[in-house]
Protein backbone atom coordinates (compact mmCIF):
# COMPACT_ATOMS: atom_id res chain seq x y z
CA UNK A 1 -1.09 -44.90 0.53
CA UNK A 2 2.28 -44.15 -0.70
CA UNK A 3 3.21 -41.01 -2.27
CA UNK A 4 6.23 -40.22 -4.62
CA UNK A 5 6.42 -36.76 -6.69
CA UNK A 6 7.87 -36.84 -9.95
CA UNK A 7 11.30 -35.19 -11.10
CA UNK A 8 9.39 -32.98 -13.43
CA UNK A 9 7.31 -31.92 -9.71
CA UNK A 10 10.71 -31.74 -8.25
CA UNK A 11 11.59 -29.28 -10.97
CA UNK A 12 8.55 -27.43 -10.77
CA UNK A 13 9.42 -27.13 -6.67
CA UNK A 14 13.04 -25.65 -7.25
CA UNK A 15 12.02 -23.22 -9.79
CA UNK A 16 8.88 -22.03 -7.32
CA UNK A 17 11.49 -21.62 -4.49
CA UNK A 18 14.31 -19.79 -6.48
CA UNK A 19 11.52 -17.59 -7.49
CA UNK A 20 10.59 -16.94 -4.55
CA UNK A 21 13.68 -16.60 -2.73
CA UNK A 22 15.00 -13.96 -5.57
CA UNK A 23 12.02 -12.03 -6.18
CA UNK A 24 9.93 -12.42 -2.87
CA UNK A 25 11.38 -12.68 0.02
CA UNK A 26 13.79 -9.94 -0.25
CA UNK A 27 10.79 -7.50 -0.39
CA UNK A 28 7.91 -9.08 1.56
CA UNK A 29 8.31 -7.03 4.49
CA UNK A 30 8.13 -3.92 2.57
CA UNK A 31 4.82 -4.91 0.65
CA UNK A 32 3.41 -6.42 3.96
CA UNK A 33 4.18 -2.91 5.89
CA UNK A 34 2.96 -0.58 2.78
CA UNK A 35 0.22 -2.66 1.79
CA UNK A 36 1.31 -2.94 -1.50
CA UNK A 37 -0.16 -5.31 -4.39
CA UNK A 38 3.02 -6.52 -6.13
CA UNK A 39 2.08 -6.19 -9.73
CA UNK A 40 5.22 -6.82 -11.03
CA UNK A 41 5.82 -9.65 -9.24
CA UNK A 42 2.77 -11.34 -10.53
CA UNK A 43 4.15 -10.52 -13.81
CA UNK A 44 7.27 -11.87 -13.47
CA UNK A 45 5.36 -14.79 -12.13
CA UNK A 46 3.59 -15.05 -14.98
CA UNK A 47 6.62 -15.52 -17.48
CA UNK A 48 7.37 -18.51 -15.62
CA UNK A 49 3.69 -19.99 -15.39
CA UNK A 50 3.73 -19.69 -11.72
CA UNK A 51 0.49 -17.48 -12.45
CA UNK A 52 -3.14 -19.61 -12.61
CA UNK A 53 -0.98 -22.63 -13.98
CA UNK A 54 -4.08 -25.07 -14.43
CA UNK A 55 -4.84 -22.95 -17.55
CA UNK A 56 -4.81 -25.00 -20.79
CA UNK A 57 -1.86 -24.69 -22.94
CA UNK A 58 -3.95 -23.75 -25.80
CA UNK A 59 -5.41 -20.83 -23.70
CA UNK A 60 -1.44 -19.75 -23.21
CA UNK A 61 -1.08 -21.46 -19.99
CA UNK A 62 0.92 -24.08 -18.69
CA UNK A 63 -2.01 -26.80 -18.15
CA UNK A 64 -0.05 -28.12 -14.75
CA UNK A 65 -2.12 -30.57 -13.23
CA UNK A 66 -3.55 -30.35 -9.80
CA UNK A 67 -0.43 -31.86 -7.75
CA UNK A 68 1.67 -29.20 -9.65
CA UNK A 69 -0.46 -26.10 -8.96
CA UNK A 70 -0.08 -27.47 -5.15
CA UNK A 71 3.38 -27.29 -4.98
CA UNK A 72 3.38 -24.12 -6.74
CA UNK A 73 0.68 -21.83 -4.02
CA UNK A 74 3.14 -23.99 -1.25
CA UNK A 75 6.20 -22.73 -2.60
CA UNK A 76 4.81 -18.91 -3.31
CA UNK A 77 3.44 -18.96 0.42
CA UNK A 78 6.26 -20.70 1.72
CA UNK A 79 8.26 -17.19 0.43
CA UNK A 80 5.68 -15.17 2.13
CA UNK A 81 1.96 -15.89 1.87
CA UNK A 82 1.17 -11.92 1.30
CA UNK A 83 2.98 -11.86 -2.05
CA UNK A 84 1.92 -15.13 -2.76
CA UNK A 85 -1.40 -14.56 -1.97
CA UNK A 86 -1.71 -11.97 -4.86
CA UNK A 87 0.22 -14.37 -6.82
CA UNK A 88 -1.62 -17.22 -6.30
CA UNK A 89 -5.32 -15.68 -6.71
CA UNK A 90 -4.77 -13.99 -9.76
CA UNK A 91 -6.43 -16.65 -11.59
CA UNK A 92 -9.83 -17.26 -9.16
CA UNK A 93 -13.00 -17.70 -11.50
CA UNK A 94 -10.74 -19.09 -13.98
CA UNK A 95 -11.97 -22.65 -13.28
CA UNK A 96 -15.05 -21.68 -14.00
CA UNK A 97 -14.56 -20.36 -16.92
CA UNK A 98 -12.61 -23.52 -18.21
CA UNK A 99 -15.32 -25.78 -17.37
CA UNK A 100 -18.07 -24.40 -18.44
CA UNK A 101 -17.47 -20.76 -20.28
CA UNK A 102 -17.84 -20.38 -24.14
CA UNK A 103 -15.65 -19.82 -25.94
CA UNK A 104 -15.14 -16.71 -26.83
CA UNK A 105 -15.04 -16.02 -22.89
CA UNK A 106 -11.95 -18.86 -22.41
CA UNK A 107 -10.11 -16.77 -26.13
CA UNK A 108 -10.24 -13.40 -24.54
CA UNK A 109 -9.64 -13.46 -21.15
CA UNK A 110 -7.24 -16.61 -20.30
CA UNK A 111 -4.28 -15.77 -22.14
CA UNK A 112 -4.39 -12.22 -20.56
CA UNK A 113 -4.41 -13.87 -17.27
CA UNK A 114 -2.04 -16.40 -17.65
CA UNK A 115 0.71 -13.90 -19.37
CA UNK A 116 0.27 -11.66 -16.29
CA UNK A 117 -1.48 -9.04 -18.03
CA UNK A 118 -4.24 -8.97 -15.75
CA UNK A 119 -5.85 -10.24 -12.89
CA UNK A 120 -9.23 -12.21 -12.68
CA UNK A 121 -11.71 -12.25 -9.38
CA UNK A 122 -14.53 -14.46 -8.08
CA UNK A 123 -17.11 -12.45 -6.45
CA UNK A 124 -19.52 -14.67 -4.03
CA UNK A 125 -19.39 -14.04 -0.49
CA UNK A 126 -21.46 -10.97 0.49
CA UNK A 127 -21.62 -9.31 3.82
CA UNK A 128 -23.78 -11.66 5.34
CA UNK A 129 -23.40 -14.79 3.27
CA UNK A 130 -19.95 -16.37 4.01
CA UNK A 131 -20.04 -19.64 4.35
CA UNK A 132 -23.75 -19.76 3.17
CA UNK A 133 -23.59 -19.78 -0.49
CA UNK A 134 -27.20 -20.78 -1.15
CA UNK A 135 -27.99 -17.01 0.94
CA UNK A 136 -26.44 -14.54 -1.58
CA UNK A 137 -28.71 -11.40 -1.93
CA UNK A 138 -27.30 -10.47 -5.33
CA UNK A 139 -30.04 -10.59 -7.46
CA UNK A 140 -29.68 -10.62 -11.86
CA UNK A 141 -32.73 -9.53 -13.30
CA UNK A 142 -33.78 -10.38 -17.38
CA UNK A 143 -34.40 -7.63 -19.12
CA UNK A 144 -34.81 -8.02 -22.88
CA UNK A 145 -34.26 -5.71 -25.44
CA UNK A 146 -37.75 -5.01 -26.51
CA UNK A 147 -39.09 -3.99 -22.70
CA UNK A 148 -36.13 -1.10 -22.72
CA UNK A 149 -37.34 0.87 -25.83
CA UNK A 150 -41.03 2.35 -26.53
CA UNK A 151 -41.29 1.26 -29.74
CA UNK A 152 -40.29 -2.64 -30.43
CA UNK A 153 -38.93 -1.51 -33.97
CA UNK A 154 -35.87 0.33 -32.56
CA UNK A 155 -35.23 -2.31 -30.27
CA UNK A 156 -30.97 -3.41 -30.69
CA UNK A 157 -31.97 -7.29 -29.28
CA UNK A 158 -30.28 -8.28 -32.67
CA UNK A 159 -26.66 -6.40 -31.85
CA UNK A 160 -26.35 -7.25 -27.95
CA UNK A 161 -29.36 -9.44 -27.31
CA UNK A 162 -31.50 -9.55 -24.33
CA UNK A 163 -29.54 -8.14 -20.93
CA UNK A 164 -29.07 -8.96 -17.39
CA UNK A 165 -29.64 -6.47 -14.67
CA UNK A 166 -27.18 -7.20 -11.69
CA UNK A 167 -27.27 -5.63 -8.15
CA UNK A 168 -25.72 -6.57 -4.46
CA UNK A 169 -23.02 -6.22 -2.89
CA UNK A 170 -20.05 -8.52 -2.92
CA UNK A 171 -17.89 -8.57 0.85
CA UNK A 172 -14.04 -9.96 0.83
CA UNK A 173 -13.22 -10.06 -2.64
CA UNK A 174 -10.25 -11.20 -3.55
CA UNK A 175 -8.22 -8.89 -6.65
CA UNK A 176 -10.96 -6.81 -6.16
CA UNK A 177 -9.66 -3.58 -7.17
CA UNK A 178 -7.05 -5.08 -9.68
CA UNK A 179 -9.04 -7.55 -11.55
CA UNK A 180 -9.85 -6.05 -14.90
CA UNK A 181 -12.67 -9.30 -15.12
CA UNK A 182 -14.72 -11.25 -12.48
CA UNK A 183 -17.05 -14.55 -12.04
CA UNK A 184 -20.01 -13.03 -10.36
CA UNK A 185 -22.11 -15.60 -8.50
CA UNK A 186 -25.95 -13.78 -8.52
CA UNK A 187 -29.76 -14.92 -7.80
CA UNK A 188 -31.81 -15.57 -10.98
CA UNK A 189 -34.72 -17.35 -8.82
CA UNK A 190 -34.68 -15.54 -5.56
CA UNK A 191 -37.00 -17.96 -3.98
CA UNK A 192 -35.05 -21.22 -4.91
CA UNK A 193 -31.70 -21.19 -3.02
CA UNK A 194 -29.13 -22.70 -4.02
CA UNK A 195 -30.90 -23.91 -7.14
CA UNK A 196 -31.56 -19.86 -8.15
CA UNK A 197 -27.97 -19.27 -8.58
CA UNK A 198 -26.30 -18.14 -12.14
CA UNK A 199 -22.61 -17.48 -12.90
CA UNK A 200 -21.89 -14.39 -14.70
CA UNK A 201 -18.96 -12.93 -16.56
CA UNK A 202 -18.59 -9.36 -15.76
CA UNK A 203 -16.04 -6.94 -16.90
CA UNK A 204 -14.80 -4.70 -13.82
CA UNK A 205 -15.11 -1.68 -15.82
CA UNK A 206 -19.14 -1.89 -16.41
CA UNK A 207 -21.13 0.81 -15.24
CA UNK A 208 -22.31 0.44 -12.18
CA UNK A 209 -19.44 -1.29 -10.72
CA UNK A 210 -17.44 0.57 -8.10
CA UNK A 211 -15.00 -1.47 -5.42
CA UNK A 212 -13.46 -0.16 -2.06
CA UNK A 213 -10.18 -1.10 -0.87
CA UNK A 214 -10.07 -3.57 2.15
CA UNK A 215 -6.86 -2.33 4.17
CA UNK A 216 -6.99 -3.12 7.87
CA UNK A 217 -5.78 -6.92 7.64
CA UNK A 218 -4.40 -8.84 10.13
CA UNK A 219 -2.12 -10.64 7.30
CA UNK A 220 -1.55 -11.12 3.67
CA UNK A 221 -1.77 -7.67 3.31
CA UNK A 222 0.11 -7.56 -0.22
CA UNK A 223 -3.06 -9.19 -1.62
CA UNK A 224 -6.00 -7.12 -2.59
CA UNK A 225 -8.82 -7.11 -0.88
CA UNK A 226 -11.86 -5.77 -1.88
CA UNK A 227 -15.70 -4.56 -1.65
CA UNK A 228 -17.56 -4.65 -4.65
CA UNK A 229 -20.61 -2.44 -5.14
CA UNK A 230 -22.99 -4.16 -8.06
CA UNK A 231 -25.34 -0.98 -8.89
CA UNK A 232 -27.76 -1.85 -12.14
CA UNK A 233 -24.77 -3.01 -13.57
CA UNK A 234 -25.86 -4.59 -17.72
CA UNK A 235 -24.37 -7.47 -19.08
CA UNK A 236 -25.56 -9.70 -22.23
CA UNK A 237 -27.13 -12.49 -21.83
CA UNK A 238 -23.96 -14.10 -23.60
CA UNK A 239 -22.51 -12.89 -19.96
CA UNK A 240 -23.96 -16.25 -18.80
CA UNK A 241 -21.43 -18.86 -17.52
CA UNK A 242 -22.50 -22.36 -18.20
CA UNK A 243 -26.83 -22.63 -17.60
CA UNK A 244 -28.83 -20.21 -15.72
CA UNK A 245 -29.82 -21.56 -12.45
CA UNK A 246 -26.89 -23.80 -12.52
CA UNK A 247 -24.49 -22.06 -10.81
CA UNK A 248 -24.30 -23.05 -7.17
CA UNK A 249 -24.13 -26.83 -8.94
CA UNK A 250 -21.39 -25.67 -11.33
CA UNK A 251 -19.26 -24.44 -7.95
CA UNK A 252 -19.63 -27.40 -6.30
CA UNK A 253 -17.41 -29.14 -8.64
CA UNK A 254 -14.82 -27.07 -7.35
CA UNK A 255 -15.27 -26.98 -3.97
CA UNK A 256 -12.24 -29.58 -3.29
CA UNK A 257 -10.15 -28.31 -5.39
CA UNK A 258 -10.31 -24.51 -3.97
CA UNK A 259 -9.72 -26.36 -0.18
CA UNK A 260 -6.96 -28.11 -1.39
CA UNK A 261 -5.39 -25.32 -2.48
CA UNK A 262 -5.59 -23.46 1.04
CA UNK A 263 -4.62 -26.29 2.48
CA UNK A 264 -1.27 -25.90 0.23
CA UNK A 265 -1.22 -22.04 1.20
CA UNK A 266 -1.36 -23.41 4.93
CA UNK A 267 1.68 -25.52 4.49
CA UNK A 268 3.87 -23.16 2.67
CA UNK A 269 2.61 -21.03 5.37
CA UNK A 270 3.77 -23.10 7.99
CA UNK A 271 6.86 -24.37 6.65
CA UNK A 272 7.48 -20.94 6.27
CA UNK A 273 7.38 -20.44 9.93
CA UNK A 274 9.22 -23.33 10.22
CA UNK A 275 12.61 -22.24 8.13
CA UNK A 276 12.37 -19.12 9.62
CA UNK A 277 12.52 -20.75 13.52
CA UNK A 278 15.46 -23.09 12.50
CA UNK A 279 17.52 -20.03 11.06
CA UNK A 280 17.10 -18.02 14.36
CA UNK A 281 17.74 -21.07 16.34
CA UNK A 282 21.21 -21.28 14.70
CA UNK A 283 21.91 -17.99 15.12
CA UNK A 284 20.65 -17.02 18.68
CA UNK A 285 23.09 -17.54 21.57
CA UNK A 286 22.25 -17.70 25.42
CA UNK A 287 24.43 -18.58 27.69
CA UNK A 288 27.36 -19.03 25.56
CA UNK A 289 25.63 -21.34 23.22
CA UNK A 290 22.88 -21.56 20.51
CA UNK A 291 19.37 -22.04 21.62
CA UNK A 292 19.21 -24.74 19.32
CA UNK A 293 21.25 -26.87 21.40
CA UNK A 294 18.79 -26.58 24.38
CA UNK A 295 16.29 -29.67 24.46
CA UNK A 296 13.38 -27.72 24.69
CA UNK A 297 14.35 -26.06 20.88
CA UNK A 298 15.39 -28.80 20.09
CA UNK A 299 11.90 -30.58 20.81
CA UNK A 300 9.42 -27.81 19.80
CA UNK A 301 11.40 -27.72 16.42
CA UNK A 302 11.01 -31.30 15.79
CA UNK A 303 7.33 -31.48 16.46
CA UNK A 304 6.90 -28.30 14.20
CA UNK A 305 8.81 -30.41 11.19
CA UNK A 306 6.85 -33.38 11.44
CA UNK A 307 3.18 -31.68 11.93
CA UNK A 308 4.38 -29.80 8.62
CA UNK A 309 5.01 -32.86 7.03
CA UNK A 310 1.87 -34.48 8.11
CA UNK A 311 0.14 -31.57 6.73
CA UNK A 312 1.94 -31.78 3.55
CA UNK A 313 1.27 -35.25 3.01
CA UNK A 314 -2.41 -35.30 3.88
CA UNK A 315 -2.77 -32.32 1.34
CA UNK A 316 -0.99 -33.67 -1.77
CA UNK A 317 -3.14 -36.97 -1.12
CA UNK A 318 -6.24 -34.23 -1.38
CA UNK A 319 -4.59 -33.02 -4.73
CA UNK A 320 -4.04 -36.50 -5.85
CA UNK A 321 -7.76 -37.32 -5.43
CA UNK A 322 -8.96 -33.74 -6.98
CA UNK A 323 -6.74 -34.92 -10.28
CA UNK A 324 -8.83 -38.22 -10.44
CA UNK A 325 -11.68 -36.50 -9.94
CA UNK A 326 -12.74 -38.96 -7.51
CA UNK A 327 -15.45 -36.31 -6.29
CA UNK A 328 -16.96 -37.72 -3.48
CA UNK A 329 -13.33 -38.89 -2.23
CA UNK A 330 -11.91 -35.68 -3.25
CA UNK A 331 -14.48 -34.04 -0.83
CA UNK A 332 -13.92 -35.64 2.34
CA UNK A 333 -9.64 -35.76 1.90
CA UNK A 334 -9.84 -31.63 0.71
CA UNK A 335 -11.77 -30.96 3.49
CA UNK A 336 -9.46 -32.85 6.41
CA UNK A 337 -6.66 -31.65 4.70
CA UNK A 338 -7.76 -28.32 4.63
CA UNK A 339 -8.80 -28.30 8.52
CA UNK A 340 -6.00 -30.01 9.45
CA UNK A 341 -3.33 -27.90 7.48
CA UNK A 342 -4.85 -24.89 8.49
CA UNK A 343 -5.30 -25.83 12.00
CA UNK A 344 -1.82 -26.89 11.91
CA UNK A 345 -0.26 -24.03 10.10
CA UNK A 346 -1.13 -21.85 12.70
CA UNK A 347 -0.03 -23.80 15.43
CA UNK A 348 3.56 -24.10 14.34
CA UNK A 349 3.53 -20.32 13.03
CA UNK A 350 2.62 -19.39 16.84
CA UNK A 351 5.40 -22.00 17.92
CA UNK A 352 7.93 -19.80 15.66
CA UNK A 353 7.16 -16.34 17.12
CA UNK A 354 7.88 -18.64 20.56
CA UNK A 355 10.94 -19.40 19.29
CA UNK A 356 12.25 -15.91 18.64
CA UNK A 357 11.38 -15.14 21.76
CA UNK A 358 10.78 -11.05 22.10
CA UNK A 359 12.49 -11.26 18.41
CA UNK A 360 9.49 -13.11 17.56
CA UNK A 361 7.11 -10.27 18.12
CA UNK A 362 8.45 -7.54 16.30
CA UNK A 363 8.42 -6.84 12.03
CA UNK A 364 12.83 -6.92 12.48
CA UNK A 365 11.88 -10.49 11.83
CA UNK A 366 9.21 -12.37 9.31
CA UNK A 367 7.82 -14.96 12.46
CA UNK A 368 5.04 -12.23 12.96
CA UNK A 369 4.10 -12.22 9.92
CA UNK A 370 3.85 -15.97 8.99
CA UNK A 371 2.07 -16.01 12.14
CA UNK A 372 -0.58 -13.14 11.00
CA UNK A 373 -0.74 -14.47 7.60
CA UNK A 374 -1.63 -18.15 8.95
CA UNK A 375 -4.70 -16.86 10.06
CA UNK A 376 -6.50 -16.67 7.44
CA UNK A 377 -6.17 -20.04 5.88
CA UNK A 378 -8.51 -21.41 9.08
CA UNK A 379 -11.32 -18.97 7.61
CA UNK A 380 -12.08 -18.43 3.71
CA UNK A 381 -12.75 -21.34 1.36
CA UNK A 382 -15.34 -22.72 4.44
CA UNK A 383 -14.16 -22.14 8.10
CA UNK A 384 -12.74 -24.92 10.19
CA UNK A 385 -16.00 -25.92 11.57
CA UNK A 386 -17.60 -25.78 8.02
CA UNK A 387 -14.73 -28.48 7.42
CA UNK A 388 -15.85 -30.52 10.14
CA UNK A 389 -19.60 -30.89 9.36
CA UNK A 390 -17.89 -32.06 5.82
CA UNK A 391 -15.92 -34.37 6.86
CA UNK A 392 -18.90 -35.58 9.44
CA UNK A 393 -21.32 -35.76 6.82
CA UNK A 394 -18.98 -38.07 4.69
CA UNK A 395 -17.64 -40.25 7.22
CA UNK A 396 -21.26 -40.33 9.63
């Protein structure tokens, strides 16, 4: 299948990597060692539309499609996937709201996360329920208007309507303490599974709500991490995203898309890695010469390049499929693109630290850090064996 980008996702590309190169990469080092969400980055970000840029125009963002958003998370994570990380995620739950939000829901809360403003979250995996979606604990309760007051006539059903009563506890979430708004995947018929499952919009400043700070990271530790404490927390039944019981079927649709896009994060990751080996290798000398004139550089540089590119090419064929919406095709490519990229990103981040030799193991240089923040790209959005069973289950 041949391939060509566009000059207008050539543009896109530079403007990603001067961004990145200007306002990133001069400081990722000091947010990575301190921990430190870079809020003004992702504002900065966002006057460029580097920030959720699959959000309308009409909703004040810049509507990219989904080969464009790629090459945006690649570039942002090529700069350094902790800053880009934050970045990158400030939009998650946003899709959901798109597709199947009303109204009112897409009018007040895109614009102030496509302007930078805020930041949005999607709350679903729990402490025990990772990969297992269809598990979730977190349970929303109906509670209408009239069983919450002792006398039906002073009931207020007519001013917020009938309620939902939310409680769990959400584990590895994403913006957690930033997000000023979240997509809260919750239980609405325990017994059923996956087919119990209802999105809800909930406001991070509810009662009830209270988040902990996730700090001991291996990598991307300029994103925010989070535990999210859902205690009785009320929301309208207007709260609702798309149909009750719907929910798990509503995520599915986005299931490729969200695996594409860590397989992007995987090759900016790795390419990363890769820029930063081929600078050292330039500048190193042993024995009166640069290493990159030894063979065995030489070599291990050249199969880092091309697994990169193989990577990169599998995972813009994944985007390319998501845009169709060729769902069943879009499955099975996200899913080997996302193992494979993954996979592959940490291989040639681990081959960059080897580069650098002892150099390679200390924070003086970033090939730790691409090589800590690779990690994670083999884990959320479904583990690498969670990718294989997909791509088994379409092929078998």
């Amino acid at each position: 299948m041949a391939f060509t980008l566009s000059a207008e996702h050539d543009a896109i590309r530079e403007a990603v990597r001067e961004f990145g190169e200007n306002e990133m990469a001069p400081v990722a080092e000091e947010h990575d060692r301190e921990h430190k969400y870079p809020e003004e980055i992702r504002k900065k970000a966002a006057e460029y539309d580097f920030v959720a840029p699959g959000i309308p125009i009409e909703y004040g963002g810049a509507g990219m499609d989904k080969i464009s958003s790629t090459i945006v998370t690649e570039e942002l994570w090529r700069a350094d996937p902790g800053i880009g990380s934050a970045v990158g995620s400030a939009g998650f739950g946003t899709n959901m709201i798109i597709e199947f939000g009303d109204e009112w829901m897409k009018e007040e809360w895109l614009p102030k996360i496509a302007n930078g403003e805020t930041a949005s979250c999607s709350m679903i995996s729990e402490p025990a329920h990772g990969s297992n979606v269809a598990g979730i604990e977190t349970v929303a309760e109906k509670d209408s208007a009239e069983e919450t007051s002792a006398d039906p006539s002073e009931a207020t059903a007519s001013e917020d309507g009938d309620e939902y009563v939310l409680n769990g506890n959400k584990m590895w979430i994403t913006n957690g303490t930033v997000a000023d708004v979240g997509v809260l995947m919750a239980k609405t018929s325990p017994d059923e599974g996956h087919r119990g499952i209802t999105a809800f919009l909930v406001e991070m400043d509810r009662d009830g709500v209270s988040t902990e700070k996730i700090s001991n990271k291996l990598g991307i530790r300029a994103s925010d991490l989070a535990e999210v404490i859902i205690d009785d927390v009320r929301v309208p039944e207007d709260n609702v995203i798309g149909e009750v019981d719907k929910g798990f079927y509503q995520l599915m649709e986005f299931f490729a898309s969200g695996r594409t896009s860590v397989a992007s994060q995987a090759v900016g990751a790795a390419q990363g890695a890769l820029d930063a080996a081929i600078k050292y290798a330039n500048e190193r000398e042993q024995f009166d010469r640069k290493i990159k004139e030894f063979q065995a550089i030489e070599h291990k540089l050249a199969e880092m390049a091309t697994k990169v590119e193989a990577a990169r090419s599998l995972t813009y064929r994944a985007a390319s499929q998501v845009e169709k919406n060729n769902q069943d095709v879009a499955a099975q490519y996200s899913s080997m693109a996302k193992l494979f990229a993954s996979e592959i990103s940490v291989e040639v981040a681990d081959e960059g630290v080897q580069v650098h030799g002892g150099s390679g193991y200390v924070t003086d240089y970033p090939a730790e850090r691409y090589y800590r923040d690779a990690r994670i790209t083999k884990i959320y959005e479904g583990t690498s064996e969670i990718q294989k069973n997909i791509i088994a289950d379409q092929i078998l």
